[in-house]
Structure formats: structure tokens, C-alpha cells
N, C-alpha and C. Protein backbone atom coordinates (compact mmCIF):
# COMPACT_ATOMS: atom_id res chain seq x y z
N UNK A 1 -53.13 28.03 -23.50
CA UNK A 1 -52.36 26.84 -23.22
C UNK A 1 -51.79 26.95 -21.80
N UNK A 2 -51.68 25.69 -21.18
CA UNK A 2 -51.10 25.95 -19.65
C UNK A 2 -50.05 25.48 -20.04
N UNK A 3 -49.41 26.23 -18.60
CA UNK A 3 -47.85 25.48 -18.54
C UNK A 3 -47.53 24.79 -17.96
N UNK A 4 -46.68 23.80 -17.87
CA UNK A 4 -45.74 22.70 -17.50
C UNK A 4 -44.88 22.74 -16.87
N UNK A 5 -44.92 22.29 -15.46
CA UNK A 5 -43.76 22.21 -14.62
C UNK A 5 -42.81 20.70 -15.41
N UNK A 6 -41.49 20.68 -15.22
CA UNK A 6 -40.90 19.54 -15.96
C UNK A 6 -40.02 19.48 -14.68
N UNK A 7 -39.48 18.63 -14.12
CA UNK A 7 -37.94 17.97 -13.60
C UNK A 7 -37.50 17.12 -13.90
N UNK A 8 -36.40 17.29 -14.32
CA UNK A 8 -35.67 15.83 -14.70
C UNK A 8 -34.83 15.20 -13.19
N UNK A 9 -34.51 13.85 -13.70
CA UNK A 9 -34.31 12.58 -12.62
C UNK A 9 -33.76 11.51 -13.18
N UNK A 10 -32.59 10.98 -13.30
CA UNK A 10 -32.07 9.83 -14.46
C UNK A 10 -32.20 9.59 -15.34
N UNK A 11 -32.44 10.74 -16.18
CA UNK A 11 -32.46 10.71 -17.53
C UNK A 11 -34.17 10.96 -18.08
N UNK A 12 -34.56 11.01 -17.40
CA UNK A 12 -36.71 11.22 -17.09
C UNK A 12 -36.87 12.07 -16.95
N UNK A 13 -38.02 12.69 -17.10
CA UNK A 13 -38.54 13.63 -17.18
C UNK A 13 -39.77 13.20 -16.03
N UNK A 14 -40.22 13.71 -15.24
CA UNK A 14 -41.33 14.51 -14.30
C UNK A 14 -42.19 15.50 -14.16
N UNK A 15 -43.50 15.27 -14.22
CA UNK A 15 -44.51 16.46 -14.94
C UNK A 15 -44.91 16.54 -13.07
N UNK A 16 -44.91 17.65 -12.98
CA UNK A 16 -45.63 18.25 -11.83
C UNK A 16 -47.19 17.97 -11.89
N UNK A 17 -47.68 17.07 -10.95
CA UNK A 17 -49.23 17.13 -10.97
C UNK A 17 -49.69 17.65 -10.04
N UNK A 18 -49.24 17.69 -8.95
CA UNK A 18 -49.87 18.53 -7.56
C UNK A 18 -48.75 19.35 -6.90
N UNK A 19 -48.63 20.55 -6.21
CA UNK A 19 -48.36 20.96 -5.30
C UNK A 19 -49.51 21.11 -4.25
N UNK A 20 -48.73 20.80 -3.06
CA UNK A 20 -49.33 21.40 -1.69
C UNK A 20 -48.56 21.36 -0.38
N UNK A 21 -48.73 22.89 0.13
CA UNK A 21 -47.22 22.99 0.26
C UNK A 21 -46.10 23.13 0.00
N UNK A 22 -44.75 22.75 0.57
CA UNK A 22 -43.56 22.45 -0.09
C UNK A 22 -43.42 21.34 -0.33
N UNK A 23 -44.73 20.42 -0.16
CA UNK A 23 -44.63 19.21 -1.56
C UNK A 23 -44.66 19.61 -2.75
N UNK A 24 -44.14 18.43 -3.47
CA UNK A 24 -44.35 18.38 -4.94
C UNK A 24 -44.57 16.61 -5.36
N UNK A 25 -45.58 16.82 -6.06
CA UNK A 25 -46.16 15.29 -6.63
C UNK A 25 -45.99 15.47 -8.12
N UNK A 26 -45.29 14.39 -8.31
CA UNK A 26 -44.47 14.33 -9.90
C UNK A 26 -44.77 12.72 -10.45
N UNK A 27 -45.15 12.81 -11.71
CA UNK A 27 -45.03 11.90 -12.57
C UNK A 27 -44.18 11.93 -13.37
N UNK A 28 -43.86 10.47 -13.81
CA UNK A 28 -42.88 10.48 -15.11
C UNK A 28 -43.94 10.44 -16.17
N UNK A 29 -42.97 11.13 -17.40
CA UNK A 29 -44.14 11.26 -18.57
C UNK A 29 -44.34 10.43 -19.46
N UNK A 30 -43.21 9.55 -19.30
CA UNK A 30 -43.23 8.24 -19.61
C UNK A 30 -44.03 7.06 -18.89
N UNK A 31 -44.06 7.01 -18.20
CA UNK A 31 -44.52 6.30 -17.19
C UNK A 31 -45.37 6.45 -15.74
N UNK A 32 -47.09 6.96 -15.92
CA UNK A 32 -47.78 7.58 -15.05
C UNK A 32 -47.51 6.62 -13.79
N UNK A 33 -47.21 5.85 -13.91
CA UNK A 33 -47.51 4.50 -12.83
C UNK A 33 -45.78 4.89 -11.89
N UNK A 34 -44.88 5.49 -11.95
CA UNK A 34 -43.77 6.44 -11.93
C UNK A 34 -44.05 7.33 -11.10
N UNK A 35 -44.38 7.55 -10.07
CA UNK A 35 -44.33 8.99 -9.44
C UNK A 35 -43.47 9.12 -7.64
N UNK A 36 -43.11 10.45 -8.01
CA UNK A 36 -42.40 10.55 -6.86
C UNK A 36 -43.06 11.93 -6.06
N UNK A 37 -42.33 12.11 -4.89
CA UNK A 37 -43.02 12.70 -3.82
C UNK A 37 -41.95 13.83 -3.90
N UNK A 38 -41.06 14.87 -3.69
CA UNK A 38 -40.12 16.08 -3.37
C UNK A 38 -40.85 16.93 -2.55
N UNK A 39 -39.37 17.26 -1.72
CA UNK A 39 -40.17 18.74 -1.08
C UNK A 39 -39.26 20.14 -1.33
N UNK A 40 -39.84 21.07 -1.45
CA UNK A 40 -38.80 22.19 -1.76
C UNK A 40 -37.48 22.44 -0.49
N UNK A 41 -36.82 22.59 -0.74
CA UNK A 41 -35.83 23.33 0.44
C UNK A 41 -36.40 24.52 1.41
N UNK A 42 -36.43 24.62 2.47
CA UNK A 42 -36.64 25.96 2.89
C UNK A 42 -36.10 27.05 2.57
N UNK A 43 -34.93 27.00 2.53
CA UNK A 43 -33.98 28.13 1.98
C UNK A 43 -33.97 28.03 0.70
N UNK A 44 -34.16 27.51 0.21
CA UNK A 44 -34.25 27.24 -1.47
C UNK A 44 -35.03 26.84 -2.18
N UNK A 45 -36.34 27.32 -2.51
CA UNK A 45 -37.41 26.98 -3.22
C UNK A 45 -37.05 26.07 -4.54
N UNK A 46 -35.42 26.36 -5.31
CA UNK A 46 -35.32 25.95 -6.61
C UNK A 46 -35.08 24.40 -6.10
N UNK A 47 -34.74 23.82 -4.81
CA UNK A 47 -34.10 22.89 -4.67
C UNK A 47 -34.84 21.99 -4.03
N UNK A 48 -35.05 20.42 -4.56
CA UNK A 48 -36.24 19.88 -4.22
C UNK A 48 -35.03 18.51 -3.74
N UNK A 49 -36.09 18.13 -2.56
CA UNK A 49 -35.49 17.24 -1.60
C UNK A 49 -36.11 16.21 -1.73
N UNK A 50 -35.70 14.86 -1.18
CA UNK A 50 -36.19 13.74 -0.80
C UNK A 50 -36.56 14.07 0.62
N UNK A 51 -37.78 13.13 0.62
CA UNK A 51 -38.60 13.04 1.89
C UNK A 51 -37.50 12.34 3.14
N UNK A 52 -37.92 13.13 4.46
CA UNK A 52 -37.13 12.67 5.36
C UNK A 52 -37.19 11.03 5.56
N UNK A 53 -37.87 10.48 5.49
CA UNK A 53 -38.68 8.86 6.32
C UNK A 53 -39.59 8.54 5.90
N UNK A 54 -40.07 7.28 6.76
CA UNK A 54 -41.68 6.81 6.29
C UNK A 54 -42.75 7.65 6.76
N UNK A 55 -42.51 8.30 8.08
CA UNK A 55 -43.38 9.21 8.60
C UNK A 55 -43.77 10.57 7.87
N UNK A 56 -42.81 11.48 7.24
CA UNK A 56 -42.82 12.38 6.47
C UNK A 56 -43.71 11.71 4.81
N UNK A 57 -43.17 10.83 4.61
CA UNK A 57 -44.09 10.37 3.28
C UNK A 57 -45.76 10.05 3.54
N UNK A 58 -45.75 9.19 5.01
CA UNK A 58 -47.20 9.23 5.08
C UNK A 58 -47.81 10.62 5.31
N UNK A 59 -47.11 11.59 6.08
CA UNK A 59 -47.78 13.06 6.10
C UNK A 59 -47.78 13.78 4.79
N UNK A 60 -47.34 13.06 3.74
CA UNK A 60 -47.50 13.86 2.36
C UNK A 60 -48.56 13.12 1.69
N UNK A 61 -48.52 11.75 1.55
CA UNK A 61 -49.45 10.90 1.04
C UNK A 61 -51.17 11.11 1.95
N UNK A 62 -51.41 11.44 2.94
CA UNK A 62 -52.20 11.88 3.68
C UNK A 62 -52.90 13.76 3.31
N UNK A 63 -51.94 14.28 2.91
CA UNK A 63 -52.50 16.06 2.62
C UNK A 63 -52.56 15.34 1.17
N UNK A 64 -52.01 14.82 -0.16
CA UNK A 64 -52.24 15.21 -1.26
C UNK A 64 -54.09 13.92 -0.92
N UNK A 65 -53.99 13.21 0.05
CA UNK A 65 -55.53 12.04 -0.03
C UNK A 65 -56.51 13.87 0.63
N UNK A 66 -56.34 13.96 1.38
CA UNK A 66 -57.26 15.09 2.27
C UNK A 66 -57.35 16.40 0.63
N UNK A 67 -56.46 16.90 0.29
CA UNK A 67 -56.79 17.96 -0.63
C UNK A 67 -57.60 17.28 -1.71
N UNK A 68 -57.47 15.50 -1.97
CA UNK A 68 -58.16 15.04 -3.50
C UNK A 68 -59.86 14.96 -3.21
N UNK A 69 -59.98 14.62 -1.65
CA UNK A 69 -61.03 14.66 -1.40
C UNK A 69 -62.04 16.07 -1.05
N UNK A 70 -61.26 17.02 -0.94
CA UNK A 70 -61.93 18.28 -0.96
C UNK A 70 -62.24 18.79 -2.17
N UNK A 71 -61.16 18.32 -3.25
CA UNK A 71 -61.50 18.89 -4.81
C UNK A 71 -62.78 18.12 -4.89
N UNK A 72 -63.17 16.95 -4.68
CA UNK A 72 -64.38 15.88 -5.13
C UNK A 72 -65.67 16.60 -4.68
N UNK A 73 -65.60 17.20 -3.83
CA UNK A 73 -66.79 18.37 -3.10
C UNK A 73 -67.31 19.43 -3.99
């Protein structure tokens, strides 16, 4: 059996679907259509951040498109 990354978020729950990097790509488990972007802290791996801007989100939305297309290979 694998294991399950979980975070909770307003009362939700968030299943870890990708890391890369000190991203983290999360779904709600309720709701796949639900997902958010975090990045770990530098100093603090346990502590997951909101993305700086629009620029930082397109550089995350851009590595998790570049890593989906290398898995397809």
C-alpha cells in the first residue's frame, strides 16, 4: 500500500499529487477540480507557503507542464 501525503486547509483535506522541488501540487479529496500550488519554506520544510505572485505561479505551473511531459516519454 502507498502512502498519503494529506494537508489540511479550511476544513479540507489535500492529497499531495506532485512534488517538484519545493513545490507541492495538492488536490482536494473532495473536490479534484480543487487544487492548489504550496511551496515549502526554506528554513522549514514542515511549513508550506503561498506562492509569491503571478510570476512564481507561472514558474510552477510551467515545471509541473515540463516534468508531465517527460513522464509521457
Amino acid at each position: 500500500m502507498q502512502e498519503i501525503d494529506v494537508y489540511s486547509w479550511d476544513d479540507n483535506n489535500y492529497i499531495l499529487f506532485s512534488k517538484i522541488g519545493r513545490y507541492l501540487y495538492l488536490s482536494n479529496e473532495k473536490n479534484p477540480r480543487d487544487i492548489m500550488i504550496r511551496k515549502e519554506d526554506s528554513n522549514d520544510p514542515d511549513l508550506l507557503l503561498p506562492l509569491d505572485d503571478d510570476n512564481e505561479f507561472n514558474k510552477a505551473l510551467e515545471l509541473f507542464y515540463n516534468n508531465a511531459k517527460v513522464d509521457e516519454i
